[in-house]
PDB file of N, CA and C in Angstrom:
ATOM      1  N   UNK A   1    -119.112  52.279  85.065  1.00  0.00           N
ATOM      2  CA  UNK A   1    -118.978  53.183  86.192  1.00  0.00           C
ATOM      3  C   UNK A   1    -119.398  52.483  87.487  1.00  0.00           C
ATOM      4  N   UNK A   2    -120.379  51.585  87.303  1.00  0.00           N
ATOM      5  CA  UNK A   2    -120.799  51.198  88.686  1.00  0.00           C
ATOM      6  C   UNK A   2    -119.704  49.909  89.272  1.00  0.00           C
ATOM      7  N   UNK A   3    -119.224  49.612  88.259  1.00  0.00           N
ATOM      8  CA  UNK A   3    -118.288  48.530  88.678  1.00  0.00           C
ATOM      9  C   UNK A   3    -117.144  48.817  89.478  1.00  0.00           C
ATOM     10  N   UNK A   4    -116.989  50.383  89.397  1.00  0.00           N
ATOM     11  CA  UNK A   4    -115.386  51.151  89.249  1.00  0.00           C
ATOM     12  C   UNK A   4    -116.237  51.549  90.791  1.00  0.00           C
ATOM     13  N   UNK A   5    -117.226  51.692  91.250  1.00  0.00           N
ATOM     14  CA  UNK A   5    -117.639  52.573  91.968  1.00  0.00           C
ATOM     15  C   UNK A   5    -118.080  51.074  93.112  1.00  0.00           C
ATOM     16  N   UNK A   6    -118.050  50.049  92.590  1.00  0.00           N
ATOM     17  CA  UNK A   6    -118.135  48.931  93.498  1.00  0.00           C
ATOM     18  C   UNK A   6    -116.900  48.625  93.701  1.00  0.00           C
ATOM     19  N   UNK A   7    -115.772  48.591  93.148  1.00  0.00           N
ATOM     20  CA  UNK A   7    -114.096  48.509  93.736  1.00  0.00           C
ATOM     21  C   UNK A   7    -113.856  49.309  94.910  1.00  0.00           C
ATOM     22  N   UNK A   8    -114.250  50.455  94.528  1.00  0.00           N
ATOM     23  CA  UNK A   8    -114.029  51.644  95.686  1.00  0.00           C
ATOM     24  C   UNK A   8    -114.624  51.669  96.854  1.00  0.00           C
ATOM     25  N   UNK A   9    -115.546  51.098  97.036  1.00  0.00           N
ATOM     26  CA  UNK A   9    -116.101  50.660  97.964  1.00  0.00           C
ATOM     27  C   UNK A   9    -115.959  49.619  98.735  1.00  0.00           C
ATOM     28  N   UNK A  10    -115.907  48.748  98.311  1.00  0.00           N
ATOM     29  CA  UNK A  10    -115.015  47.221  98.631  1.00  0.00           C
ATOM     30  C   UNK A  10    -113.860  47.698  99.311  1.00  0.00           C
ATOM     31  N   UNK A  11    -113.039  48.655  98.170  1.00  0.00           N
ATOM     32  CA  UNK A  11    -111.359  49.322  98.599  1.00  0.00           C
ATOM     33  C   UNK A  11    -111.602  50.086 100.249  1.00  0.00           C
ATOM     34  N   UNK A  12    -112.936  50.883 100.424  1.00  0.00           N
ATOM     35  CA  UNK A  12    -112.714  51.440 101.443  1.00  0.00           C
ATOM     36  C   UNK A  12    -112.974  50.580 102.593  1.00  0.00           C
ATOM     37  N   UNK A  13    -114.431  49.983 101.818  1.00  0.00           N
ATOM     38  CA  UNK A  13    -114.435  48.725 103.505  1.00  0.00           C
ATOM     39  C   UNK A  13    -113.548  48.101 103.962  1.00  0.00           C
ATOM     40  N   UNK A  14    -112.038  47.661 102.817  1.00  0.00           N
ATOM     41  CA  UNK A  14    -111.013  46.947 103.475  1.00  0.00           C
ATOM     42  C   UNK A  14    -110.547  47.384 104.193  1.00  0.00           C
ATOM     43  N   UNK A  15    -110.399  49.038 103.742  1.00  0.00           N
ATOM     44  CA  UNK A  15    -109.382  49.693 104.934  1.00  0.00           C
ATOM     45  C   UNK A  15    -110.195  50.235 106.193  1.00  0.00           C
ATOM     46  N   UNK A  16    -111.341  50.053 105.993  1.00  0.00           N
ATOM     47  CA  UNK A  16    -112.591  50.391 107.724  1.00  0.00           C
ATOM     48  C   UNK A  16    -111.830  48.982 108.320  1.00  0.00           C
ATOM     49  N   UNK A  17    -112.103  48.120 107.674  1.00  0.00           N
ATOM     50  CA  UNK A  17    -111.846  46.628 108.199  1.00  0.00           C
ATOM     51  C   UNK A  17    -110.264  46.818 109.252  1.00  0.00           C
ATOM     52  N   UNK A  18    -109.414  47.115 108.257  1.00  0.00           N
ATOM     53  CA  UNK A  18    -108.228  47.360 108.896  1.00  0.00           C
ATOM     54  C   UNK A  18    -108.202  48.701 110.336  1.00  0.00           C
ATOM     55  N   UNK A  19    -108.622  48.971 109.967  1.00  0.00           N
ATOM     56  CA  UNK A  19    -108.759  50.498 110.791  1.00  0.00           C
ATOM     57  C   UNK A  19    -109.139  49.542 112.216  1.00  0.00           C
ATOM     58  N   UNK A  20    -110.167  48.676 112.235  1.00  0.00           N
ATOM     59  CA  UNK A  20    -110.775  47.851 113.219  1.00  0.00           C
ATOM     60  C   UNK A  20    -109.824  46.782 113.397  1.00  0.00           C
ATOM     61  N   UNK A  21    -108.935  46.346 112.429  1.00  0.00           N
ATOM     62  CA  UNK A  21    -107.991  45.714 113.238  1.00  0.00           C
ATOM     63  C   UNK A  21    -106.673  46.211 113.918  1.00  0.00           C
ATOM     64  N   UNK A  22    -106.650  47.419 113.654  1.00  0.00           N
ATOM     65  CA  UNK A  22    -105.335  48.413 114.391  1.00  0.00           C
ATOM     66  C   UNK A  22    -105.821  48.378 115.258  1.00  0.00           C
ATOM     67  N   UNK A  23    -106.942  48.834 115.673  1.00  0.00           N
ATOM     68  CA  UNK A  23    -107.279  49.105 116.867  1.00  0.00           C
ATOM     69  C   UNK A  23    -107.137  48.085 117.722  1.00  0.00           C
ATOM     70  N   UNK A  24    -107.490  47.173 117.255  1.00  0.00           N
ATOM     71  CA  UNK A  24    -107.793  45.696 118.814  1.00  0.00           C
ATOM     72  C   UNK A  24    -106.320  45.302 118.454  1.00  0.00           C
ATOM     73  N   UNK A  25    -105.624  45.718 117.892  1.00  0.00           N
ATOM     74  CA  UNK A  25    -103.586  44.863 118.070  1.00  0.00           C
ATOM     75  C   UNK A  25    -103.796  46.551 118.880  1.00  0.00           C
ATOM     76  N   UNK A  26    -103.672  47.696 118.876  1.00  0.00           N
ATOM     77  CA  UNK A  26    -103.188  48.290 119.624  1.00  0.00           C
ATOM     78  C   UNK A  26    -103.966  48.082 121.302  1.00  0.00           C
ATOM     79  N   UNK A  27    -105.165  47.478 121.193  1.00  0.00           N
ATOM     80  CA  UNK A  27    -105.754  47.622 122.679  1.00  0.00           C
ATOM     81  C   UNK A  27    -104.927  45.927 123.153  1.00  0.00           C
ATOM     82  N   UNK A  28    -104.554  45.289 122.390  1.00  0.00           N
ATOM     83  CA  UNK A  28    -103.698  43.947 123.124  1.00  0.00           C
ATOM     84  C   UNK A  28    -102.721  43.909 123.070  1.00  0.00           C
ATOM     85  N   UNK A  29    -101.632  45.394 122.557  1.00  0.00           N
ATOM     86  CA  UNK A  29    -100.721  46.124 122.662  1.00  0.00           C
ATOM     87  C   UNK A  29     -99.824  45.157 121.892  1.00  0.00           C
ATOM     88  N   UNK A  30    -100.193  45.138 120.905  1.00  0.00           N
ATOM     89  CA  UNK A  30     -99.362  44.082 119.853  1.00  0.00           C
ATOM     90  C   UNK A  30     -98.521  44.903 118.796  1.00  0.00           C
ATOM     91  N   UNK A  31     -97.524  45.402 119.193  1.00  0.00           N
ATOM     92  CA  UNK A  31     -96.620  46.641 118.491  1.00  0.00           C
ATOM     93  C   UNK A  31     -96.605  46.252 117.308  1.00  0.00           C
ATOM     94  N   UNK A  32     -95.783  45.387 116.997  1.00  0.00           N
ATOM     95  CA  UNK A  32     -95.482  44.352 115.665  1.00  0.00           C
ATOM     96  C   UNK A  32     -96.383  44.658 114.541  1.00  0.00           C
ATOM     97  N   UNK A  33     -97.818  44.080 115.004  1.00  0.00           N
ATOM     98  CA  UNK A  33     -98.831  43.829 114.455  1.00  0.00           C
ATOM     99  C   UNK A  33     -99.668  45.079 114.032  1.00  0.00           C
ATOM    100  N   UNK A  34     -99.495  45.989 115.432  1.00  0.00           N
ATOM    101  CA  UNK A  34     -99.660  47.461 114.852  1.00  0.00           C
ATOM    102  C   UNK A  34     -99.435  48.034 113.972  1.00  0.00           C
ATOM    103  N   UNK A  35     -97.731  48.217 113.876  1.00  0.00           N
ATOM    104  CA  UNK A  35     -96.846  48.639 113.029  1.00  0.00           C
ATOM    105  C   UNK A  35     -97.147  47.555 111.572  1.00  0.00           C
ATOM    106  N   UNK A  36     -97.629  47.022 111.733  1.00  0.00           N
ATOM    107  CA  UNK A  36     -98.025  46.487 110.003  1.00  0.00           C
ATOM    108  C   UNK A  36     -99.036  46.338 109.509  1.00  0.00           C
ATOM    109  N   UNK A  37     -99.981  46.500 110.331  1.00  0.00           N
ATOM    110  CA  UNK A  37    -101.255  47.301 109.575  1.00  0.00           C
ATOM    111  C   UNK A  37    -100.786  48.751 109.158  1.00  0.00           C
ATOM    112  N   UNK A  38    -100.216  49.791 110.538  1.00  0.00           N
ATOM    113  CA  UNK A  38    -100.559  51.003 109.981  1.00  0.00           C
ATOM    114  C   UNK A  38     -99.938  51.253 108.463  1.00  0.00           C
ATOM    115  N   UNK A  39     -98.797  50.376 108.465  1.00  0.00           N
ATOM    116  CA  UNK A  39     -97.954  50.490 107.287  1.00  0.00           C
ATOM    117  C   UNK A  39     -98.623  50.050 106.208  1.00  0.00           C
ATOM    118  N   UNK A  40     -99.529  49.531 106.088  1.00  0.00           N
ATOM    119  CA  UNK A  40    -100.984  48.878 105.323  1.00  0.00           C
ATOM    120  C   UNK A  40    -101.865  49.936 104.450  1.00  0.00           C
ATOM    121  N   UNK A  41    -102.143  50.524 105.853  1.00  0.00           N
ATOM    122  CA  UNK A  41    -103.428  51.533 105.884  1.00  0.00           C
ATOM    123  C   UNK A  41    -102.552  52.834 105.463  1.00  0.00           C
ATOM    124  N   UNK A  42    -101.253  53.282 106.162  1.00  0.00           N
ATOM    125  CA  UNK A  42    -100.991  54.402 105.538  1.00  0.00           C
ATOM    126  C   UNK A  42    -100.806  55.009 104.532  1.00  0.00           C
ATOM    127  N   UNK A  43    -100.732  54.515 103.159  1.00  0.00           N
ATOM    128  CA  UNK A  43    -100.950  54.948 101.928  1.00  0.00           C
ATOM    129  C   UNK A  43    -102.420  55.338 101.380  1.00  0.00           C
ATOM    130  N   UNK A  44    -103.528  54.781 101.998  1.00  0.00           N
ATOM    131  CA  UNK A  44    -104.540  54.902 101.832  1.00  0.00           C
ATOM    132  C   UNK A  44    -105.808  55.926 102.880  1.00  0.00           C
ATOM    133  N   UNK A  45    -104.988  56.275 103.254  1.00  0.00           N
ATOM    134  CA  UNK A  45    -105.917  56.907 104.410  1.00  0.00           C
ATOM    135  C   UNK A  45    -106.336  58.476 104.395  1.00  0.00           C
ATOM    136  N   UNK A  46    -106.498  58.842 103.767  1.00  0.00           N
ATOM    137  CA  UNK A  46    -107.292  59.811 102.888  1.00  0.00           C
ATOM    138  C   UNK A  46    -108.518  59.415 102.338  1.00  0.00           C
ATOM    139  N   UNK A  47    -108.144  58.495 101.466  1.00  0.00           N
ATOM    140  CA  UNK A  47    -109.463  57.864 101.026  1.00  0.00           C
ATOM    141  C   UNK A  47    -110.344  57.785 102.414  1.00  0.00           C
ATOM    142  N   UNK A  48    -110.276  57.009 103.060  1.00  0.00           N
ATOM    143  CA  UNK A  48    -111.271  56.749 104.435  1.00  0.00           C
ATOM    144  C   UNK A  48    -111.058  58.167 105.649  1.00  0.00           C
ATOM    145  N   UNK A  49    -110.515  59.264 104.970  1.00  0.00           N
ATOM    146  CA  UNK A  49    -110.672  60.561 105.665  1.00  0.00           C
ATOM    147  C   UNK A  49    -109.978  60.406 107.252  1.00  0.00           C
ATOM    148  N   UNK A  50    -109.205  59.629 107.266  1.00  0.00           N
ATOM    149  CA  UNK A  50    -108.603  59.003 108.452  1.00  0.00           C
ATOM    150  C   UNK A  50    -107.534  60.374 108.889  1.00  0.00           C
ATOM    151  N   UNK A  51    -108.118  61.026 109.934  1.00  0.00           N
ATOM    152  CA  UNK A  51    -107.183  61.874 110.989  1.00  0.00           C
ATOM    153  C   UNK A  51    -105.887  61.413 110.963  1.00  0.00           C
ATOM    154  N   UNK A  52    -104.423  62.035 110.770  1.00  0.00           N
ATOM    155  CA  UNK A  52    -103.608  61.509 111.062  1.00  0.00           C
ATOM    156  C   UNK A  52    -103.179  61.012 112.448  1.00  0.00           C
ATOM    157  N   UNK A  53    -103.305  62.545 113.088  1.00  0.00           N
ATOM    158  CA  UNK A  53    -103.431  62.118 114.422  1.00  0.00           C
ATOM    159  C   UNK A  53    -104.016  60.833 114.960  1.00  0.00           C
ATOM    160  N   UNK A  54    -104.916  60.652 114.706  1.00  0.00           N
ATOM    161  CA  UNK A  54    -105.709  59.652 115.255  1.00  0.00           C
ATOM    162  C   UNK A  54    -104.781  58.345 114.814  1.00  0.00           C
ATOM    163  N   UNK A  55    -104.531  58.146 113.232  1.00  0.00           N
ATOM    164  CA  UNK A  55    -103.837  56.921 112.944  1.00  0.00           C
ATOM    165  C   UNK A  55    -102.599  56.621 114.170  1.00  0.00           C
ATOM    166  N   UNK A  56    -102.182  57.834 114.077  1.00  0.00           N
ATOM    167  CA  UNK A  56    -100.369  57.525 114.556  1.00  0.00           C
ATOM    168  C   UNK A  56    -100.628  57.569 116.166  1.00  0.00           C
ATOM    169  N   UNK A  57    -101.840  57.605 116.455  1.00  0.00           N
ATOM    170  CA  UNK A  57    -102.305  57.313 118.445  1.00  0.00           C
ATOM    171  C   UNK A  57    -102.513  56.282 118.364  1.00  0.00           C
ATOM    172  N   UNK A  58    -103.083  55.927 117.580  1.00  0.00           N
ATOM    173  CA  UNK A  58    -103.751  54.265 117.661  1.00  0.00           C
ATOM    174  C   UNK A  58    -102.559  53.110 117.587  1.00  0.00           C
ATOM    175  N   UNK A  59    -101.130  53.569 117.005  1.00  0.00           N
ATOM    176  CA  UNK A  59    -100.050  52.912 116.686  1.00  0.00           C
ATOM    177  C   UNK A  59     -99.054  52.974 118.726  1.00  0.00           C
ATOM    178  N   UNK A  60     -99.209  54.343 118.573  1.00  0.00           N
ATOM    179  CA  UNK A  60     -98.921  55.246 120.030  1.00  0.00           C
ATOM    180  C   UNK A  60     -99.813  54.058 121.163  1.00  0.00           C
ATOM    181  N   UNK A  61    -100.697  53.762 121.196  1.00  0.00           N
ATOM    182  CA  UNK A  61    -101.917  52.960 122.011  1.00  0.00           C
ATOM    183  C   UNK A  61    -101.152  51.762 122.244  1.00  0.00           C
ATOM    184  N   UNK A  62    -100.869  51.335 121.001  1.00  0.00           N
ATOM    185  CA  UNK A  62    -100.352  49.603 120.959  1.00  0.00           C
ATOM    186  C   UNK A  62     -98.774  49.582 121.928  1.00  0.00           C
ATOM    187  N   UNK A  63     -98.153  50.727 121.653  1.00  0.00           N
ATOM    188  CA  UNK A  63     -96.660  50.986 122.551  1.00  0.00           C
ATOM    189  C   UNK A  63     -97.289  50.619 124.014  1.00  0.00           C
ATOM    190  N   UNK A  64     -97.734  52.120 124.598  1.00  0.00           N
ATOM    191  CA  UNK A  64     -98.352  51.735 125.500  1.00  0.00           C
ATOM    192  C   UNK A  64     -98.576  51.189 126.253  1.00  0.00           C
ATOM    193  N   UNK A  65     -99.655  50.052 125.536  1.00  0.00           N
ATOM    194  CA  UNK A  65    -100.672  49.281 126.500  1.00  0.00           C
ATOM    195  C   UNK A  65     -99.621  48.305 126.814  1.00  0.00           C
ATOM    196  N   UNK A  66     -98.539  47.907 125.860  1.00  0.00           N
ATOM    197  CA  UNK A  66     -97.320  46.803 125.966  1.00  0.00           C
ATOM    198  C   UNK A  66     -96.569  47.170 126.918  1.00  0.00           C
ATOM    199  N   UNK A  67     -96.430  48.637 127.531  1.00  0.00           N
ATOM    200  CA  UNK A  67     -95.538  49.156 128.289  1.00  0.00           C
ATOM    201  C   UNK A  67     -94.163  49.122 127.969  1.00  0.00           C
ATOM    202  N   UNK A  68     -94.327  49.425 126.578  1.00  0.00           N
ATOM    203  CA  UNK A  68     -93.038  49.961 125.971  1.00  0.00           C
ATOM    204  C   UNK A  68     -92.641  51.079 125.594  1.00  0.00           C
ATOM    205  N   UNK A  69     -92.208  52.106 126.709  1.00  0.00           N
ATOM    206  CA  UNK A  69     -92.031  53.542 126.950  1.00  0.00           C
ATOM    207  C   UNK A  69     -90.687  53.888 125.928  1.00  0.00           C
ATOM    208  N   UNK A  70     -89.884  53.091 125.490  1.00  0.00           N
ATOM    209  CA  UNK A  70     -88.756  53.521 124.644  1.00  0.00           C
ATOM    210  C   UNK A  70     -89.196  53.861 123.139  1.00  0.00           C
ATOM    211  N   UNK A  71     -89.954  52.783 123.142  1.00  0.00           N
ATOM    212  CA  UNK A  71     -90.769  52.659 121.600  1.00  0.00           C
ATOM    213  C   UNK A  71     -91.616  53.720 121.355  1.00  0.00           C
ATOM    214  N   UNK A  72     -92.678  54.183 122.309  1.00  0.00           N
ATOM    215  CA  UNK A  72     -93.635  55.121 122.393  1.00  0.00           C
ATOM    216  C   UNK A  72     -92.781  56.448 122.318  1.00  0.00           C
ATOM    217  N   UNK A  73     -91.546  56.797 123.107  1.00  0.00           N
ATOM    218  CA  UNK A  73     -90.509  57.928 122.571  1.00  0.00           C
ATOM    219  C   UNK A  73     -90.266  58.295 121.486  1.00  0.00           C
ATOM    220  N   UNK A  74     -89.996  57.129 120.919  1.00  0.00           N
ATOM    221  CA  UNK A  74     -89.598  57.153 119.791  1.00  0.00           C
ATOM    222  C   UNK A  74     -90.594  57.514 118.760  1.00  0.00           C
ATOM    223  N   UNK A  75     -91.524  56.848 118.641  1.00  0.00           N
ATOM    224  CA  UNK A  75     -93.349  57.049 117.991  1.00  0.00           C
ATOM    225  C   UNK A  75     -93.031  58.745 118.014  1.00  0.00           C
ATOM    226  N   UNK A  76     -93.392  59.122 119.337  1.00  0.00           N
ATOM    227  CA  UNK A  76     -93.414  60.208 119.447  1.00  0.00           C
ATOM    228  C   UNK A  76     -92.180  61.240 118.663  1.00  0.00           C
ATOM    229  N   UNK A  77     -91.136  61.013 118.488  1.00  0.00           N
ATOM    230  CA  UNK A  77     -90.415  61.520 118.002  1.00  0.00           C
ATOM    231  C   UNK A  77     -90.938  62.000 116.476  1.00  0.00           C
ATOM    232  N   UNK A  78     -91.204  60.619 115.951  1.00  0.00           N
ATOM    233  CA  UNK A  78     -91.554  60.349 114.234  1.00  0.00           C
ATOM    234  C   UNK A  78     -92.420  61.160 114.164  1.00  0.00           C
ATOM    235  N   UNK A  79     -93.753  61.150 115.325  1.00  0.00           N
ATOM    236  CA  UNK A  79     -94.929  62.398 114.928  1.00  0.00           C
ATOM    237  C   UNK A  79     -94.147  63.842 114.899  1.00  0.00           C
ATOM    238  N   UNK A  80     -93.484  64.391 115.727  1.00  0.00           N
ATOM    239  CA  UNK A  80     -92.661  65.344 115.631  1.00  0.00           C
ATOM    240  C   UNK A  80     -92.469  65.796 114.327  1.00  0.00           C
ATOM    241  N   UNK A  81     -91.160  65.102 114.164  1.00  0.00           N
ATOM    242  CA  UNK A  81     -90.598  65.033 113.303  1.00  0.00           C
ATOM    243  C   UNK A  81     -91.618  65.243 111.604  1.00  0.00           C
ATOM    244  N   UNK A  82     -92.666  64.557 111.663  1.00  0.00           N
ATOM    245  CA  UNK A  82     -93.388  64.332 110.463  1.00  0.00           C
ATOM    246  C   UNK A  82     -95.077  65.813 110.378  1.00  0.00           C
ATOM    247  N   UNK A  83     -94.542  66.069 111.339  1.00  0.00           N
ATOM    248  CA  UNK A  83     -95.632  67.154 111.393  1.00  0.00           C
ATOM    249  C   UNK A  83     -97.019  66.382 111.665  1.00  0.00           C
ATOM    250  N   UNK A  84     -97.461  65.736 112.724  1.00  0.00           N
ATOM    251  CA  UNK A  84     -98.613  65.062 112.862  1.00  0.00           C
ATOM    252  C   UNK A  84     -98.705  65.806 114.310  1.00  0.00           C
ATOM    253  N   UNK A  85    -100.060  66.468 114.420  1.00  0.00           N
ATOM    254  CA  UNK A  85    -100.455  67.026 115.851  1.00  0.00           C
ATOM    255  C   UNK A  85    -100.233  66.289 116.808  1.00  0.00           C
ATOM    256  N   UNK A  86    -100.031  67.116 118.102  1.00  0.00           N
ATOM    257  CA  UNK A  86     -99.625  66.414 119.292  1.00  0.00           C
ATOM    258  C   UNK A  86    -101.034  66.728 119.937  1.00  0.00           C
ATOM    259  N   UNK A  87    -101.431  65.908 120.438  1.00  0.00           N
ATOM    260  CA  UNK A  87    -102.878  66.363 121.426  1.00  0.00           C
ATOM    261  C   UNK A  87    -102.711  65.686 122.944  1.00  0.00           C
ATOM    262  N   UNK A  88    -104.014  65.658 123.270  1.00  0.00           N
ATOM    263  CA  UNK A  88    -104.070  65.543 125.272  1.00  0.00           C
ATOM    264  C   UNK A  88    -104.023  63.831 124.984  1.00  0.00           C
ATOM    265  N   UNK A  89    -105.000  63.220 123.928  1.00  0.00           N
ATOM    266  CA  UNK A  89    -104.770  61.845 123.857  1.00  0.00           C
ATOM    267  C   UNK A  89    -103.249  60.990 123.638  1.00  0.00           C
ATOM    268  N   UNK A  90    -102.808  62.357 122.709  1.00  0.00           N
ATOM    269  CA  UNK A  90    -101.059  61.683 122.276  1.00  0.00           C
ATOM    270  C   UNK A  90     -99.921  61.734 123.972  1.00  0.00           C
ATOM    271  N   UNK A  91    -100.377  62.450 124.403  1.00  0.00           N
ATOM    272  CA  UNK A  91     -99.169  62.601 125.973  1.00  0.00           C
ATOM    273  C   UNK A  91    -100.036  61.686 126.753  1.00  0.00           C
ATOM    274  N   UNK A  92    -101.016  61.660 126.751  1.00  0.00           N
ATOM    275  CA  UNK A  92    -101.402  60.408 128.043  1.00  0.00           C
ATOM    276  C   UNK A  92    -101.096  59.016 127.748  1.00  0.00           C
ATOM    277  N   UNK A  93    -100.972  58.918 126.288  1.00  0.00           N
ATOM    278  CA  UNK A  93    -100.666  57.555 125.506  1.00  0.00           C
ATOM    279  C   UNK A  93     -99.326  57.280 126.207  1.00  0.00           C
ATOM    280  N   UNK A  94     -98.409  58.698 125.974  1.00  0.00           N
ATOM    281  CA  UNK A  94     -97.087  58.805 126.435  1.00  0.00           C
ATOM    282  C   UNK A  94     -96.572  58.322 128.113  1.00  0.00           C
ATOM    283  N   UNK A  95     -97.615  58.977 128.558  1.00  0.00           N
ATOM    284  CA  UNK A  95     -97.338  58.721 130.303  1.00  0.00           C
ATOM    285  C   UNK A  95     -97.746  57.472 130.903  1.00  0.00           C
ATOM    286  N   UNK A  96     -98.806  56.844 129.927  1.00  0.00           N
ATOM    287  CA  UNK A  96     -99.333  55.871 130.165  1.00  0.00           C
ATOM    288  C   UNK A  96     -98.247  54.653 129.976  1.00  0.00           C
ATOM    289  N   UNK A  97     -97.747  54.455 129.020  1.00  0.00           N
ATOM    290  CA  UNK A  97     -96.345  53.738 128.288  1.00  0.00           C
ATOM    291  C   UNK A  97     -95.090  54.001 130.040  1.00  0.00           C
ATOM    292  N   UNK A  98     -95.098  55.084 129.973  1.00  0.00           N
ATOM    293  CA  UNK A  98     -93.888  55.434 131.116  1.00  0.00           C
ATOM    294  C   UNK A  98     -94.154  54.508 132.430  1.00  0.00           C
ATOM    295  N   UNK A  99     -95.500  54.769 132.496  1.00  0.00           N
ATOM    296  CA  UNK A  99     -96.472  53.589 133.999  1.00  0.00           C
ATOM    297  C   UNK A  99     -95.949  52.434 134.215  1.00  0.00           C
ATOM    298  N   UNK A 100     -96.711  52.109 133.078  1.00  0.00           N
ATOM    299  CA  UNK A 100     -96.598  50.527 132.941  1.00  0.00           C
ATOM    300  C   UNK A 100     -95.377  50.194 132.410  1.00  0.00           C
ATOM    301  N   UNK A 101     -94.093  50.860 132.347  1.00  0.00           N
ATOM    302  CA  UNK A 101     -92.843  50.045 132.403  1.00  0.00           C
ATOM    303  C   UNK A 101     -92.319  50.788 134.105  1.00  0.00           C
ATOM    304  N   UNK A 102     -93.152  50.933 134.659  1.00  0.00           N
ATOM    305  CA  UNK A 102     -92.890  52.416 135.903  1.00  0.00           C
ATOM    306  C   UNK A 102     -91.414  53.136 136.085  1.00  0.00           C
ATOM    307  N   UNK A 103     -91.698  53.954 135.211  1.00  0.00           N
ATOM    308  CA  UNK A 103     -90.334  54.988 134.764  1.00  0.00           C
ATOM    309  C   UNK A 103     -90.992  56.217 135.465  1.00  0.00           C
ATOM    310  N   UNK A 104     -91.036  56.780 136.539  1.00  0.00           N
ATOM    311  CA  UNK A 104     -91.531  57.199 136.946  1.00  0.00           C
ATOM    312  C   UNK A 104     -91.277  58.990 136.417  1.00  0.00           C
ATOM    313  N   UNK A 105     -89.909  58.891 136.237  1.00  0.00           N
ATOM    314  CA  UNK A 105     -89.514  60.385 136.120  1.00  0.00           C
ATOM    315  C   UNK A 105     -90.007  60.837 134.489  1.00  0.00           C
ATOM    316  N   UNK A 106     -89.965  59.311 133.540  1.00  0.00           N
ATOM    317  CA  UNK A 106     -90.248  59.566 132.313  1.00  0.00           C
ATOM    318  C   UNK A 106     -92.226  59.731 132.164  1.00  0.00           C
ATOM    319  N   UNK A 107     -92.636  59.498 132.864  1.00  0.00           N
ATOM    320  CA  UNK A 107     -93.986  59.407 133.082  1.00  0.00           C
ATOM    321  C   UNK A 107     -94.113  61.326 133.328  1.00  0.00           C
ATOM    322  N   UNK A 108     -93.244  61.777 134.617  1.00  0.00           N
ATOM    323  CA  UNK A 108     -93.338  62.949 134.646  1.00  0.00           C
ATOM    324  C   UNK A 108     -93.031  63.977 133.710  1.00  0.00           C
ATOM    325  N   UNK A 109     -92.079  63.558 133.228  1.00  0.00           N
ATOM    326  CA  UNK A 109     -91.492  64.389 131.801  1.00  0.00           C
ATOM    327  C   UNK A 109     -92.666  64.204 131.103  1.00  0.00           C
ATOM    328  N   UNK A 110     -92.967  63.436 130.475  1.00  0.00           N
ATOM    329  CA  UNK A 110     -94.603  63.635 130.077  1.00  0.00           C
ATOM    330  C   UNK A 110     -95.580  64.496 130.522  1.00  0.00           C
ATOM    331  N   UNK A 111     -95.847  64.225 131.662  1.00  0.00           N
ATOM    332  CA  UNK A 111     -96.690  65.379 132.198  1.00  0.00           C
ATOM    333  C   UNK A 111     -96.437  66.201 131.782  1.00  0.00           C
ATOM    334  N   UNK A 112     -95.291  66.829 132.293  1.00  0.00           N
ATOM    335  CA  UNK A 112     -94.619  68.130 132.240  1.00  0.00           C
ATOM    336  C   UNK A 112     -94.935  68.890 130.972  1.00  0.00           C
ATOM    337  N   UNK A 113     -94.606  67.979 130.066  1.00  0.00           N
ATOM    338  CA  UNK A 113     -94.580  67.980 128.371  1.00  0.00           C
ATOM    339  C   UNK A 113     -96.100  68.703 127.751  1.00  0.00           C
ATOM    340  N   UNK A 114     -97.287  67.918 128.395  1.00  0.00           N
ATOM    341  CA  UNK A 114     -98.168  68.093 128.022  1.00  0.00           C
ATOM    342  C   UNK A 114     -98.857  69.406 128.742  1.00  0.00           C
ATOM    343  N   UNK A 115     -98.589  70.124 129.808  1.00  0.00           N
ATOM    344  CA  UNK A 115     -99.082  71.034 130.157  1.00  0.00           C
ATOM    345  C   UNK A 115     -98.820  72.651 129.235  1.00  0.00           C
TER     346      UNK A 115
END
């Protein structure tokens, strides 16, 4: 039992581990790299009690910060589509993406969106 109970543990620190590397590819807005962790971590993320929301922002983050407002649409679509909450962090992710490619009207549609 303790052996089975030292796998599982190991198993979860990998995916804390990962969780910490989504994050810093999404804060250096490394889509790619995003998108293949989360695809990593998403089978497992229950185990580590991982918010969905939260996963699929942190993917949302990496669009973003790259200022890739087509991609982040799209993100956004899939949460839609997949039943994952929309929150105040998920539309600013959104408007934020619109900025920094300065789409100005798509930045507003965002707004708009989120009120």
């Amino acid at each position: 039992v303790q052996e089975a109970e030292l796998d599982t543990g190991a198993a979860l620190g990998s995916l804390s581990a990962r969780l910490a590397d989504l994050n810093e590819l999404a804060t250096r807005g490394d889509v790619p790299g995003a998108l293949a962790v989360f695809d990593e971590i998403l089978p497992s993320k229950d185990q580590l009690g991982i918010p969905d929301t939260m996963l699929y922002n942190t993917v949302l983050k990496a669009m973003s910060n790259s200022g890739d407002a087509v991609a982040a649409t799209e993100w956004h679509e899939r949460m839609r589509r997949e039943g994952i909450r929309l929150n105040s962090k998920h539309f600013g992710k959104l408007i934020e993406a619109a900025a920094q490619a300065a789409d100005v009207e798509r930045a507003q549609y965002w707004f708009d969106e989120s009120q």
